[in-house]
Protein backbone atom coordinates (compact mmCIF):
# COMPACT_ATOMS: atom_id res chain seq x y z
CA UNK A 1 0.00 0.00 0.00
CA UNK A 2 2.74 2.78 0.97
CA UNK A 3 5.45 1.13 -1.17
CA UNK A 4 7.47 1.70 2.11
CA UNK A 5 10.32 -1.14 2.21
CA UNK A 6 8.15 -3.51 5.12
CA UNK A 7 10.89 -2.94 7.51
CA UNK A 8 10.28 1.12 7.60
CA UNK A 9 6.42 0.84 7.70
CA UNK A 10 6.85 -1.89 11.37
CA UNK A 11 9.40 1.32 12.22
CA UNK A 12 6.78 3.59 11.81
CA UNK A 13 4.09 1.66 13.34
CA UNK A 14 6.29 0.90 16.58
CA UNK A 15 7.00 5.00 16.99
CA UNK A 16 3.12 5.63 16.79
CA UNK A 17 2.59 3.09 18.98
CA UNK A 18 4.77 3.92 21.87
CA UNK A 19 3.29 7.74 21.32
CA UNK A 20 0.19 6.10 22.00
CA UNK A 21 -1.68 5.16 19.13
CA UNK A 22 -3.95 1.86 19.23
CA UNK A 23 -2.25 -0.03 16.36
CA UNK A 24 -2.67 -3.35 16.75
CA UNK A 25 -1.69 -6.80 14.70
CA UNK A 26 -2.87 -10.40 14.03
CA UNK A 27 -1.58 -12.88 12.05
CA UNK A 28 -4.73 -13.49 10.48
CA UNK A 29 -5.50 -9.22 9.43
CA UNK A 30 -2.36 -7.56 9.85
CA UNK A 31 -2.45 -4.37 11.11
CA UNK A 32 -5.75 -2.25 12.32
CA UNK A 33 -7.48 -0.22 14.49
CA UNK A 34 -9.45 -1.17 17.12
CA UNK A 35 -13.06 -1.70 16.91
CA UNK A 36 -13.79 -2.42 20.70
CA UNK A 37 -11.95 -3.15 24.31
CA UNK A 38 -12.19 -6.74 23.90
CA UNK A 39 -10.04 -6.55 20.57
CA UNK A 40 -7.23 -4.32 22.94
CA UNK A 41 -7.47 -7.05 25.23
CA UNK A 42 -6.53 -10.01 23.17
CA UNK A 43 -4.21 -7.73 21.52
CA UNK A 44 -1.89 -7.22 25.10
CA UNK A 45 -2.35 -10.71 26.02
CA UNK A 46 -0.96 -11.77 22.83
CA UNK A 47 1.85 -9.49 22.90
CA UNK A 48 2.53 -10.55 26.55
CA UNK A 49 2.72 -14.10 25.69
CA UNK A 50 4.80 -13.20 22.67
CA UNK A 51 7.66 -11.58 24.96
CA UNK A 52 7.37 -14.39 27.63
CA UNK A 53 8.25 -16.74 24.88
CA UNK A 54 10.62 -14.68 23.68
CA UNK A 55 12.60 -13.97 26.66
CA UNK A 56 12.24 -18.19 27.09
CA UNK A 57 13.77 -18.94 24.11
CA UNK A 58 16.53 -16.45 24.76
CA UNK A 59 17.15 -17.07 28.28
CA UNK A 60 17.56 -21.06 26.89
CA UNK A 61 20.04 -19.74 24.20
CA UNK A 62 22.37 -18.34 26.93
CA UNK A 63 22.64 -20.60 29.60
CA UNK A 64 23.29 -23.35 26.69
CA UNK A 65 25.68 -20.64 25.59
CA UNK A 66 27.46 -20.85 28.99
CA UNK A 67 28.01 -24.35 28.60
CA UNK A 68 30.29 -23.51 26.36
CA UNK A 69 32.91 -21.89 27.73
C-alpha cells in the first residue's frame, strides 16, 4: 500500500505506537485499528505471551551458551 520497504512501515508503526496510538496486529489481518476493548485485550495478552516466549527462548540460548565456555 505505501510502497514503504516492510521494515520502515513496522518502524513507523512501533513509533506511533509507543506515542500512543492503538495499532494493533494479528496474524490473520495484519495491522488495524481497534473496533472495541475486547479486541485491545486479546491484543496485550498476545503481545505478553509473545515476549514471555521470547525472553524463554533467549534465556535457553544463553545458559546453553554458557556451557560452552
Amino acid at each position: 500500500m505505501t510502497e514503504l520497504p516492510a521494515r520502515q512501515v513496522r518502524q513507523q508503526i512501533q513509533a506511533e505506537r509507543l506515542q500512543g496510538a492503538q495499532i494493533l496486529a494479528d496474524n490473520q489481518n495484519g495491522y488495524f485499528l481497534p473496533n472495541s476493548q475486547a479486541d485491545v485485550e486479546l491484543f496485550y495478552r498476545s503481545m505478553l505471551h509473545r515476549a514471555a516466549e521470547i525472553a524463554r527462548v533467549a534465556n535457553t540460548v544463553r545458559l546453553r551458551g554458557r556451557l560452552l565456555d
